[in-house]
C-alpha atoms as a PDB file:
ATOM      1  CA  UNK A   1     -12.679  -3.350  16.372  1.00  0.00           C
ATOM      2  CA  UNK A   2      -9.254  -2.857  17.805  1.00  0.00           C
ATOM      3  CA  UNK A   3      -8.775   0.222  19.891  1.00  0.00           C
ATOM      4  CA  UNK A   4      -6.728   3.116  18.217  1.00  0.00           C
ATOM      5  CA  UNK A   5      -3.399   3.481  19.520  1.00  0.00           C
ATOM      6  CA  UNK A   6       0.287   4.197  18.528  1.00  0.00           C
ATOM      7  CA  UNK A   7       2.120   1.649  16.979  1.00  0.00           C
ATOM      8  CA  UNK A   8       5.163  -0.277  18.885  1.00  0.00           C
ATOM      9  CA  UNK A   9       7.708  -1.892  17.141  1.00  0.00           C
ATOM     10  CA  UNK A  10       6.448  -4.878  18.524  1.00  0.00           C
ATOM     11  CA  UNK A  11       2.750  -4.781  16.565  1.00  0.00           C
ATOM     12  CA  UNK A  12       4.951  -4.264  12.750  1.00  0.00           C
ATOM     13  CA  UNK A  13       6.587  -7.355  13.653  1.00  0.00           C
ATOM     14  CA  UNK A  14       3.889  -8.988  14.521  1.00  0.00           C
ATOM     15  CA  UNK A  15       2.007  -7.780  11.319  1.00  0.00           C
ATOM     16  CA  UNK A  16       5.391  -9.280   9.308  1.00  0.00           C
ATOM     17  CA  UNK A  17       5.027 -12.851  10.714  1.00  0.00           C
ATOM     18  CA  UNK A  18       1.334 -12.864   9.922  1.00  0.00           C
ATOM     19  CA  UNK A  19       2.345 -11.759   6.067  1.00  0.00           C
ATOM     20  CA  UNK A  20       4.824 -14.167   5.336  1.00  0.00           C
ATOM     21  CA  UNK A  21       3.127 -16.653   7.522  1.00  0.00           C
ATOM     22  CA  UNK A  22      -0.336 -16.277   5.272  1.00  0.00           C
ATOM     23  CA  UNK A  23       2.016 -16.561   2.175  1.00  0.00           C
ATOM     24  CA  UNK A  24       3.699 -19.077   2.990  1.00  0.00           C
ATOM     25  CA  UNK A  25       1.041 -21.495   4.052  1.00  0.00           C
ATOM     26  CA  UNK A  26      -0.910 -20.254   0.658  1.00  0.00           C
ATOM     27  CA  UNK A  27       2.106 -20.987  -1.671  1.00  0.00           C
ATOM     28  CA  UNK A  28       1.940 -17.611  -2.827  1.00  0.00           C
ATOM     29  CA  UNK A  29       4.606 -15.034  -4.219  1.00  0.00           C
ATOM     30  CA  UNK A  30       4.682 -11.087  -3.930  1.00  0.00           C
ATOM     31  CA  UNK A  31       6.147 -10.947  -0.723  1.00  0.00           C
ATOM     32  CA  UNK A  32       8.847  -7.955  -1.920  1.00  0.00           C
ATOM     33  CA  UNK A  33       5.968  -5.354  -2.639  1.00  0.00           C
ATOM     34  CA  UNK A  34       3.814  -6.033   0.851  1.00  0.00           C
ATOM     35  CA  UNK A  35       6.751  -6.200   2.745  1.00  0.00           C
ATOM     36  CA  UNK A  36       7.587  -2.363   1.168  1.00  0.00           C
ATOM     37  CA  UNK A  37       4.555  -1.153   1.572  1.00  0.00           C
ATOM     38  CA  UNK A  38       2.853  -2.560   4.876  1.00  0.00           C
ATOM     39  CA  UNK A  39       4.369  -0.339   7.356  1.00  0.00           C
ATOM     40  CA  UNK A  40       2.576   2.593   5.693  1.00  0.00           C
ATOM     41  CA  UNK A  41      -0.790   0.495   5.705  1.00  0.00           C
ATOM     42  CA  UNK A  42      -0.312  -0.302   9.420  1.00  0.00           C
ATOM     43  CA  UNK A  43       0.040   3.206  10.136  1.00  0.00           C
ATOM     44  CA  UNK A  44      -2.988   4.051   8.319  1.00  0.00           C
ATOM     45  CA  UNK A  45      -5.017   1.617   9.486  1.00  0.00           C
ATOM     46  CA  UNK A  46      -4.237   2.078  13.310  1.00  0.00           C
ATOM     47  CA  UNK A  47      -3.918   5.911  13.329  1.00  0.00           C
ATOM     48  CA  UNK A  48      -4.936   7.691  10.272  1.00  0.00           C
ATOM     49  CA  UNK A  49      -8.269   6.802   8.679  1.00  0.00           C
ATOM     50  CA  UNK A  50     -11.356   7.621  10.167  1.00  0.00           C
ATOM     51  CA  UNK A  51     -14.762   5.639   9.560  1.00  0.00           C
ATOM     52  CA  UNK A  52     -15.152   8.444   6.963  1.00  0.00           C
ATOM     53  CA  UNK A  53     -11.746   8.241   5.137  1.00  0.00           C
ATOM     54  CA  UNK A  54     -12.120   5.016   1.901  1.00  0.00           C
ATOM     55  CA  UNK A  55      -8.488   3.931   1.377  1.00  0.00           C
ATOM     56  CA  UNK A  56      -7.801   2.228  -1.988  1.00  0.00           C
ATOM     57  CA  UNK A  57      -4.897   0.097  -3.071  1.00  0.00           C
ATOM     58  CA  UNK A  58      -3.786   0.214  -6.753  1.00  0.00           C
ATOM     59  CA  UNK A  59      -1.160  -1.518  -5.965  1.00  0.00           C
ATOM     60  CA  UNK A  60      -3.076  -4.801  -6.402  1.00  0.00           C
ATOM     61  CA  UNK A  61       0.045  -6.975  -5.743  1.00  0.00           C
ATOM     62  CA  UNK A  62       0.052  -6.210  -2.222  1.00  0.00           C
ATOM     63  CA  UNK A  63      -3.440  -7.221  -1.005  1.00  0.00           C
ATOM     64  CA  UNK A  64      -1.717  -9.466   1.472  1.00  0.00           C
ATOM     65  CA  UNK A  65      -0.296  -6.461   3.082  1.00  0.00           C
ATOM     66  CA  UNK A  66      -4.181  -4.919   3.047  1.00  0.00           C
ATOM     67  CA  UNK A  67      -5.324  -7.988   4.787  1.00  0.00           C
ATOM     68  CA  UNK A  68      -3.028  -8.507   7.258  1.00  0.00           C
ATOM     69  CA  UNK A  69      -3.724  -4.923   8.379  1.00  0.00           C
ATOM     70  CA  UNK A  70      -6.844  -5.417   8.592  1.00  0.00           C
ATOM     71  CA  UNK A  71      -6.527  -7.835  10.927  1.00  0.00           C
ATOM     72  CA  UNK A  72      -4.043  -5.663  12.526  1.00  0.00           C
ATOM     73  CA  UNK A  73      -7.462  -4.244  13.486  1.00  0.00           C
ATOM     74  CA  UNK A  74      -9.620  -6.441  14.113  1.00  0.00           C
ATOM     75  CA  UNK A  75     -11.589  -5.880  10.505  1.00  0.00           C
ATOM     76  CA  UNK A  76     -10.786  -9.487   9.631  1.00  0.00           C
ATOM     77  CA  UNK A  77     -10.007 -12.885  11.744  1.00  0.00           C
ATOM     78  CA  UNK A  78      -7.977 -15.462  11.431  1.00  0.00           C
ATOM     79  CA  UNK A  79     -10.352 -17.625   9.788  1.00  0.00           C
ATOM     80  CA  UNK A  80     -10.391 -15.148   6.928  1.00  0.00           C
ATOM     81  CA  UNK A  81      -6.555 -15.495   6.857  1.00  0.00           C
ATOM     82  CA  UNK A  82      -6.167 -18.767   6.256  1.00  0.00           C
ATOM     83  CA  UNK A  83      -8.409 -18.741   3.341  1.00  0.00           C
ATOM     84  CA  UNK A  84      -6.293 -16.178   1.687  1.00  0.00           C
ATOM     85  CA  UNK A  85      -5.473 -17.420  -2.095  1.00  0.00           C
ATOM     86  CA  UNK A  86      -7.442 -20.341  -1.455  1.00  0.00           C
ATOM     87  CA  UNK A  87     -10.440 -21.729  -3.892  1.00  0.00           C
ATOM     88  CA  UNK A  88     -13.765 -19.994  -3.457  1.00  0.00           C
ATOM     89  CA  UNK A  89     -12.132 -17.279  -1.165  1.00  0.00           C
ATOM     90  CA  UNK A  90     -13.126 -13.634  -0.474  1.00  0.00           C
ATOM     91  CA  UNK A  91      -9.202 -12.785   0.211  1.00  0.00           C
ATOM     92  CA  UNK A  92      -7.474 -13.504  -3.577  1.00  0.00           C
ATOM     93  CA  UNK A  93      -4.462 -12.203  -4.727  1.00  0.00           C
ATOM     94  CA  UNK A  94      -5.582  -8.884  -5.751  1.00  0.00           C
ATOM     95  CA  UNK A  95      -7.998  -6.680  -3.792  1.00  0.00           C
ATOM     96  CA  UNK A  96     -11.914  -7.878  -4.357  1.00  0.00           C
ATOM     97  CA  UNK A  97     -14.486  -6.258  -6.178  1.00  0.00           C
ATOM     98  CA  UNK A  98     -17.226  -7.164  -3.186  1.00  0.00           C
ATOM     99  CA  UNK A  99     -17.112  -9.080   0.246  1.00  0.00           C
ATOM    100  CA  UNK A 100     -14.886  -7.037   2.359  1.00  0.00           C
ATOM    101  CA  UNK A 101     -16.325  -4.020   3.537  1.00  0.00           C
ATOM    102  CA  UNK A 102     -13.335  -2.281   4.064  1.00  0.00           C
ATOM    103  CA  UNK A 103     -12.124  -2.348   0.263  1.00  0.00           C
ATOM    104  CA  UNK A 104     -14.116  -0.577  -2.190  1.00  0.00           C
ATOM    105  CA  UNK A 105     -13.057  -1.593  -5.590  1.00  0.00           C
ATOM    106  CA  UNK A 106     -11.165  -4.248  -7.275  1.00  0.00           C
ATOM    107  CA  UNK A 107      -7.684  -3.377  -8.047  1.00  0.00           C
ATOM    108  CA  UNK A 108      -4.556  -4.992  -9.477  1.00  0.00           C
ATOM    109  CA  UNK A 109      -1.489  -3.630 -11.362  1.00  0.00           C
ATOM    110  CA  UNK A 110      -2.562  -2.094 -14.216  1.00  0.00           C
ATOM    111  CA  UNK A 111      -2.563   1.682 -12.598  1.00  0.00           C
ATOM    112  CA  UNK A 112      -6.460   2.155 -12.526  1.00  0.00           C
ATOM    113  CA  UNK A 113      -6.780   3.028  -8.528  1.00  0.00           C
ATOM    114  CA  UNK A 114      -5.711   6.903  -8.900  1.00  0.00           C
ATOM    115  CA  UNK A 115      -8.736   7.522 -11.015  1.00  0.00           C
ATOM    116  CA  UNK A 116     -11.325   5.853  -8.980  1.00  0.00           C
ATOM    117  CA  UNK A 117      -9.691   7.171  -5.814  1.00  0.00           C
ATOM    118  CA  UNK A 118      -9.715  11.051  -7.640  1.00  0.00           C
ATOM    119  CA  UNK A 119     -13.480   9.847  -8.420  1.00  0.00           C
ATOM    120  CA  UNK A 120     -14.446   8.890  -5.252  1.00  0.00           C
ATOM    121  CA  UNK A 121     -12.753  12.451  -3.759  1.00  0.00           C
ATOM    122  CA  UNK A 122     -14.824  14.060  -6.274  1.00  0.00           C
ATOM    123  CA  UNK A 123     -18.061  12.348  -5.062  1.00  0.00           C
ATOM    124  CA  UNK A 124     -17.596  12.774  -1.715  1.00  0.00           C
ATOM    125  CA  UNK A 125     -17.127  16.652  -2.390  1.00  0.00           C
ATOM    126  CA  UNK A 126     -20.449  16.865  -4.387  1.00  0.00           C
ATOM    127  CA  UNK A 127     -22.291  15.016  -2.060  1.00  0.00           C
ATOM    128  CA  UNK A 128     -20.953  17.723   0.946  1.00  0.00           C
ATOM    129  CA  UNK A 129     -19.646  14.480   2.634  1.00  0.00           C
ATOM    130  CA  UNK A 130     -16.203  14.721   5.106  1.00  0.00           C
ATOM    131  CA  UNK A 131     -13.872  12.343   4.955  1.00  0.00           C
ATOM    132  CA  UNK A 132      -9.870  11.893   3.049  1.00  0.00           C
ATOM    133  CA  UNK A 133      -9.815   9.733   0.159  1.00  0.00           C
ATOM    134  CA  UNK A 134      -6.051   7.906   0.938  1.00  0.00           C
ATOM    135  CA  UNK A 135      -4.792   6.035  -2.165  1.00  0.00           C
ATOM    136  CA  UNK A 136      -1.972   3.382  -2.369  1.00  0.00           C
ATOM    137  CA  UNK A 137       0.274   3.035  -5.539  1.00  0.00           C
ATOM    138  CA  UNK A 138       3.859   1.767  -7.118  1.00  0.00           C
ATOM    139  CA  UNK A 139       6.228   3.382  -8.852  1.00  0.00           C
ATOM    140  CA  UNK A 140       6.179   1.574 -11.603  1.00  0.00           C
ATOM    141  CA  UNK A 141       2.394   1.915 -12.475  1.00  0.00           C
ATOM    142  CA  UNK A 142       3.172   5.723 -13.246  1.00  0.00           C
ATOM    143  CA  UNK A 143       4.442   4.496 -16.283  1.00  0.00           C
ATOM    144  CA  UNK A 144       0.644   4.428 -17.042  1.00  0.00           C
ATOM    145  CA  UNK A 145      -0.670   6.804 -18.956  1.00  0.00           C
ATOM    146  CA  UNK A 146      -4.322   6.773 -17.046  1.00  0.00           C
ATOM    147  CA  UNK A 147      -2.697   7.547 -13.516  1.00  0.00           C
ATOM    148  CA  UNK A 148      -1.115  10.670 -15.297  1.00  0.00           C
ATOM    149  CA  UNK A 149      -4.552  11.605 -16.323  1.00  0.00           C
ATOM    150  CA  UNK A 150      -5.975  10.672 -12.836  1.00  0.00           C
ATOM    151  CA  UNK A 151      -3.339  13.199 -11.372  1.00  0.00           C
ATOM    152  CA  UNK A 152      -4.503  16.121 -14.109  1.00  0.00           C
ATOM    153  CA  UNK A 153      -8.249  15.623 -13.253  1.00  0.00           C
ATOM    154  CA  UNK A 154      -7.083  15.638  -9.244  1.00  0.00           C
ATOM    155  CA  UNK A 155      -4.781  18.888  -9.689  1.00  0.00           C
ATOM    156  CA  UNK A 156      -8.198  20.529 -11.576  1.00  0.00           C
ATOM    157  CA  UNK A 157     -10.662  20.121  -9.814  1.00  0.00           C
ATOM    158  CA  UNK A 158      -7.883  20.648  -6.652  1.00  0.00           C
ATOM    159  CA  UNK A 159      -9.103  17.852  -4.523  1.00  0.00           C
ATOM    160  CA  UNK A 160      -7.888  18.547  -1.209  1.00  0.00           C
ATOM    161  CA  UNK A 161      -9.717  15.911   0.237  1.00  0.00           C
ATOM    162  CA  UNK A 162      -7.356  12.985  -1.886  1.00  0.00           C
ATOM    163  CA  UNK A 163      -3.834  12.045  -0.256  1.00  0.00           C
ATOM    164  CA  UNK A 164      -1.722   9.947  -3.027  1.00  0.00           C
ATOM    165  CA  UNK A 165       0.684   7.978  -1.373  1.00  0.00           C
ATOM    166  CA  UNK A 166       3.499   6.327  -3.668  1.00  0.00           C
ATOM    167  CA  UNK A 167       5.871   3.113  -2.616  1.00  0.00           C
ATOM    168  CA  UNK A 168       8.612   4.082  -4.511  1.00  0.00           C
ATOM    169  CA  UNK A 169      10.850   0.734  -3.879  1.00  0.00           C
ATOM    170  CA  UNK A 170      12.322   1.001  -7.727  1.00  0.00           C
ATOM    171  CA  UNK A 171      11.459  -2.668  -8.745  1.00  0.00           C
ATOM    172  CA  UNK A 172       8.881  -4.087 -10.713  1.00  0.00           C
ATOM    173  CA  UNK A 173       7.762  -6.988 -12.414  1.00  0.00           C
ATOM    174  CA  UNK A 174      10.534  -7.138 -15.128  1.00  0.00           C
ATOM    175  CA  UNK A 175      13.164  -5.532 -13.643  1.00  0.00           C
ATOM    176  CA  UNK A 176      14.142  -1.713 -12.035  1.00  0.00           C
ATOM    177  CA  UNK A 177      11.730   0.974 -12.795  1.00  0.00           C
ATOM    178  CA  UNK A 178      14.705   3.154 -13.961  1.00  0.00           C
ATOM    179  CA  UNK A 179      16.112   0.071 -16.695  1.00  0.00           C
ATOM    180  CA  UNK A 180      11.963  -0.457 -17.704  1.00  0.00           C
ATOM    181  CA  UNK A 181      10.920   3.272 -18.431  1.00  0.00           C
ATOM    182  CA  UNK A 182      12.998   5.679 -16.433  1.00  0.00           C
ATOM    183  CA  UNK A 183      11.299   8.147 -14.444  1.00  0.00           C
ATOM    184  CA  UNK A 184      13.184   7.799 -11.116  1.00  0.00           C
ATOM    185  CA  UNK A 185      13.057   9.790  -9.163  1.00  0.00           C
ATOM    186  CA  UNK A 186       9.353  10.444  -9.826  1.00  0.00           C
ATOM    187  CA  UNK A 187       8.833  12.949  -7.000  1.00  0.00           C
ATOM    188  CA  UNK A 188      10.878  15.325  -9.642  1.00  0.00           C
ATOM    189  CA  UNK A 189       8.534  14.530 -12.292  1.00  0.00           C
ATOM    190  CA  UNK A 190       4.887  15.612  -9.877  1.00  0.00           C
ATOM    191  CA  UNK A 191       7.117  19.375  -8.979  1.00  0.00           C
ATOM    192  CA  UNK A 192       4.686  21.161 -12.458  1.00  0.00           C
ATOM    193  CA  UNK A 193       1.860  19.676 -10.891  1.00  0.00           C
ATOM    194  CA  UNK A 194      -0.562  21.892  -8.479  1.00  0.00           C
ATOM    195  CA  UNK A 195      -0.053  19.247  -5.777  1.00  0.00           C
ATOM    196  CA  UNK A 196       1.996  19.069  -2.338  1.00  0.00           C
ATOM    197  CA  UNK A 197       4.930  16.590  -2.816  1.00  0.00           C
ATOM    198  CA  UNK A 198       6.680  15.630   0.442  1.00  0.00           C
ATOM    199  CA  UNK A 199       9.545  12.807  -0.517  1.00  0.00           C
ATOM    200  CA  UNK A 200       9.711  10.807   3.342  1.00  0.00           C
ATOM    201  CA  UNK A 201      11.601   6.898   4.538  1.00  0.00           C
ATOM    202  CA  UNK A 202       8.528   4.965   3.767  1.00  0.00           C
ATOM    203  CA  UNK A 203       9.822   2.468   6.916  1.00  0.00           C
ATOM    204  CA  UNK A 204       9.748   4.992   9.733  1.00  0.00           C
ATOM    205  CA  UNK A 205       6.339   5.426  11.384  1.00  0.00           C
ATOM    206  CA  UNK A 206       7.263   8.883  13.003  1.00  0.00           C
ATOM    207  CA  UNK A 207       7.716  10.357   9.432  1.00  0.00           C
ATOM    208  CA  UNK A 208       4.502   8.950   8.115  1.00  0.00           C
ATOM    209  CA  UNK A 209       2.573  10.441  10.715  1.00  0.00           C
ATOM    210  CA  UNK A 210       4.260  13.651  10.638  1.00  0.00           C
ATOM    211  CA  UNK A 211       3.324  13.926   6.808  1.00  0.00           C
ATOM    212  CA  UNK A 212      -0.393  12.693   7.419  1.00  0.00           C
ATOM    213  CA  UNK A 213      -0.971  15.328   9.882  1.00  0.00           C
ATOM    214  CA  UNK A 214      -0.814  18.211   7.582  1.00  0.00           C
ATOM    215  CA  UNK A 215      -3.818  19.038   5.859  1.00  0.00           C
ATOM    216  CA  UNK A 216      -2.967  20.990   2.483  1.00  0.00           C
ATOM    217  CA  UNK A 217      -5.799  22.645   0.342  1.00  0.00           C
ATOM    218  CA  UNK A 218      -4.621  21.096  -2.625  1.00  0.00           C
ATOM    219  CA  UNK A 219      -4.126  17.174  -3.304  1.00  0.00           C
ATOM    220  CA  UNK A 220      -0.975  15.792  -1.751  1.00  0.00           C
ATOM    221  CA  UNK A 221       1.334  13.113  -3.267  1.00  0.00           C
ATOM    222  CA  UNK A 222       3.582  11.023  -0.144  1.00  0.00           C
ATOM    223  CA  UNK A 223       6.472   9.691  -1.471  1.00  0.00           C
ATOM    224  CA  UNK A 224       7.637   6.730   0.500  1.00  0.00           C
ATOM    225  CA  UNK A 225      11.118   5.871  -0.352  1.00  0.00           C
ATOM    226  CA  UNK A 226      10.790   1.710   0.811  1.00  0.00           C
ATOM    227  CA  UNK A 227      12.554  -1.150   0.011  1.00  0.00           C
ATOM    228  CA  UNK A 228      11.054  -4.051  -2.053  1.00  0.00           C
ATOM    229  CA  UNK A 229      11.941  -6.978   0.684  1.00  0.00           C
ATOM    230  CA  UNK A 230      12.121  -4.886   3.682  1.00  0.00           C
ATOM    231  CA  UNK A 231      13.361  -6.954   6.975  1.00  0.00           C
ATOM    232  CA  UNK A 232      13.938  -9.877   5.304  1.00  0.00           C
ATOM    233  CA  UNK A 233      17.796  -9.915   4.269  1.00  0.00           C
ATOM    234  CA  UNK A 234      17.512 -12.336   1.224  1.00  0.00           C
ATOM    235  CA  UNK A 235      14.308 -10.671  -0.348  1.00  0.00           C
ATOM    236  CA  UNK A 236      15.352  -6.665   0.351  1.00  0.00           C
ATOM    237  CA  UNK A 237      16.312  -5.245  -2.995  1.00  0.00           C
ATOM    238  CA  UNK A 238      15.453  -8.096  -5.249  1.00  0.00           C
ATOM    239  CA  UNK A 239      13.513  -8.363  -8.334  1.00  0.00           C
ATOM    240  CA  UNK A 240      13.077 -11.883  -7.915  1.00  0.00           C
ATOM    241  CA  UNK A 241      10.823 -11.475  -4.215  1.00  0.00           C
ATOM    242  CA  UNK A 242       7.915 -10.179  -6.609  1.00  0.00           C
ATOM    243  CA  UNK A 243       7.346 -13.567  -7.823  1.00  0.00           C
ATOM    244  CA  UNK A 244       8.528 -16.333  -5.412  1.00  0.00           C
ATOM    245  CA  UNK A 245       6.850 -17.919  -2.992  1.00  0.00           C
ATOM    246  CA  UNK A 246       8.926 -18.857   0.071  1.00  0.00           C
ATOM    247  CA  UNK A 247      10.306 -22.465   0.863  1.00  0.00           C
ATOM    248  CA  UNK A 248      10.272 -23.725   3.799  1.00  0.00           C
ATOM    249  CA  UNK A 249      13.772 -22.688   5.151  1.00  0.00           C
ATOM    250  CA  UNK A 250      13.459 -19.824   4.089  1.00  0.00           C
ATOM    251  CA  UNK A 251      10.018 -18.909   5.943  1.00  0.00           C
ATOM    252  CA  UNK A 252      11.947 -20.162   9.114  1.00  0.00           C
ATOM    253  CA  UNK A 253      14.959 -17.962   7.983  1.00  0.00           C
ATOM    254  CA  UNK A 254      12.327 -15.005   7.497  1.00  0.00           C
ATOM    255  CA  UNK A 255      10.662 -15.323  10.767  1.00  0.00           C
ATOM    256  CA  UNK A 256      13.712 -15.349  12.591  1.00  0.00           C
ATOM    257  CA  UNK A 257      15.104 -12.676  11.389  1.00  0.00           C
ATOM    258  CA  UNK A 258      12.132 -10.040  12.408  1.00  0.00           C
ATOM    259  CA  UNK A 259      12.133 -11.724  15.454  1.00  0.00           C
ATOM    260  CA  UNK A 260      15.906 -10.729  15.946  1.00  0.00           C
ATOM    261  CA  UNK A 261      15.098  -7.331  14.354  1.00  0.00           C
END
């Protein structure tokens, strides 16, 4: 495994080129939502979670951004990379359901991953086990009635030990997640709930880790205010970057463009 360190704005550049890269040769779309929500992941990964500490993505959508942090430390190689999307292949489009230690659950974007995370924080509290369940999610899947009820049962039994974070880029599949069901922004919506809200940039490192380090003794909700696209000029801010794959000029365009970032 890769030695813990600090971050440079070197290795989330690096980490970019290796996601569109992997989509890219794969043919694959979704780029907009990993892009948004891989610097938080990278941070995580690197600094945050401890051998103890399960993360788990709801946000299915951006299991390329899960992989390629991974990598980022040294949890998967490049020959798992390159199978990514590919026939037969441990690394598919959404997170597995077995085969990668690292991921605990199959997940995908139907807004299921707050209740097994809030599960899993119970567990781990029964069982008198340490360790901070950290859970990935959209915006747009708290238009789902189950996370809602995921968030009750978390506020209840006041699981301290469960850190929601939310990548609140305001686009999903079929358009903003004001125009489909307006709840933006959703941080005003979680202020009844017996949680600690803290509304951050979801693209600066410093302010990630500054929110991780405090240690509530109620369940926390992150919001990460991102951008669907980010670094890449001709995906930021479009719907249209949650479904297309990249051609080749515009991988080329893509990769030089964090390189003169």
């Amino acid at each position: 495994m890769v030695e813990r360190k600090c971050l440079t704005p070197a290795d989330f550049t690096r980490a970019r080129q290796r996601l569109l890269r992997m989509h890219f040769e794969a043919g694959v779309g979704h780029l907009g939502g990993n892009l948004s929500a891989l610097d938080a992941m990278l941070v995580l990964f690197h600094e945050h979670l401890g051998p103890a500490d399960p993360f788990i993505l709801s946000k299915g959508h951006s299991a390329g951004a899960l992989y390629v942090a991974l990598w980022s430390v040294g949890r998967l190689g490049e020959d798992d990379l390159v199978q990514f999307h590919k026939d037969d292949t441990l690394l598919a489009g959404h997170p597995p359901a077995r085969g990668v230690a690292d991921i605990l659950f199959a997940t995908g974007s139907l807004g299921h991953g707050l209740s097994l995370a809030a599960g899993t924080a119970l567990g781990l509290r029964l069982l008198r086990r340490a360790g901070e369940v950290v859970c990935l999610t959209s915006d747009g899947e708290w238009q789902e009635g189950s996370t809602w009820e995921a968030l009750i049962f978390a506020c209840h039994h006041q699981l301290a030990n469960l850190t929601i974070l939310v990548d609140h880029n305001g686009l999903q599949g079929f358009g903003s997640t004001a125009d489909v069901a307006s709840m933006s922004p959703l941080w005003d919506k979680l202020q009844g709930f017996d949680l600690d809200v803290e509304v951050i940039d979801g693209h600066d490192p410093q302010a990630l880790r500054a929110a991780l380090a405090v240690r509530p003794n109620r369940p926390r909700a992150i919001m990460l205010r991102t951008v669907k696209g980010h670094g890449v000029s001709f995906l930021e801010g479009r719907m249209d970057s949650h479904y297309l794959p990249l051609s080749e000029a515009q991988y080329h365009q893509a990769v030089a463009e964090l390189v003169a970032r």
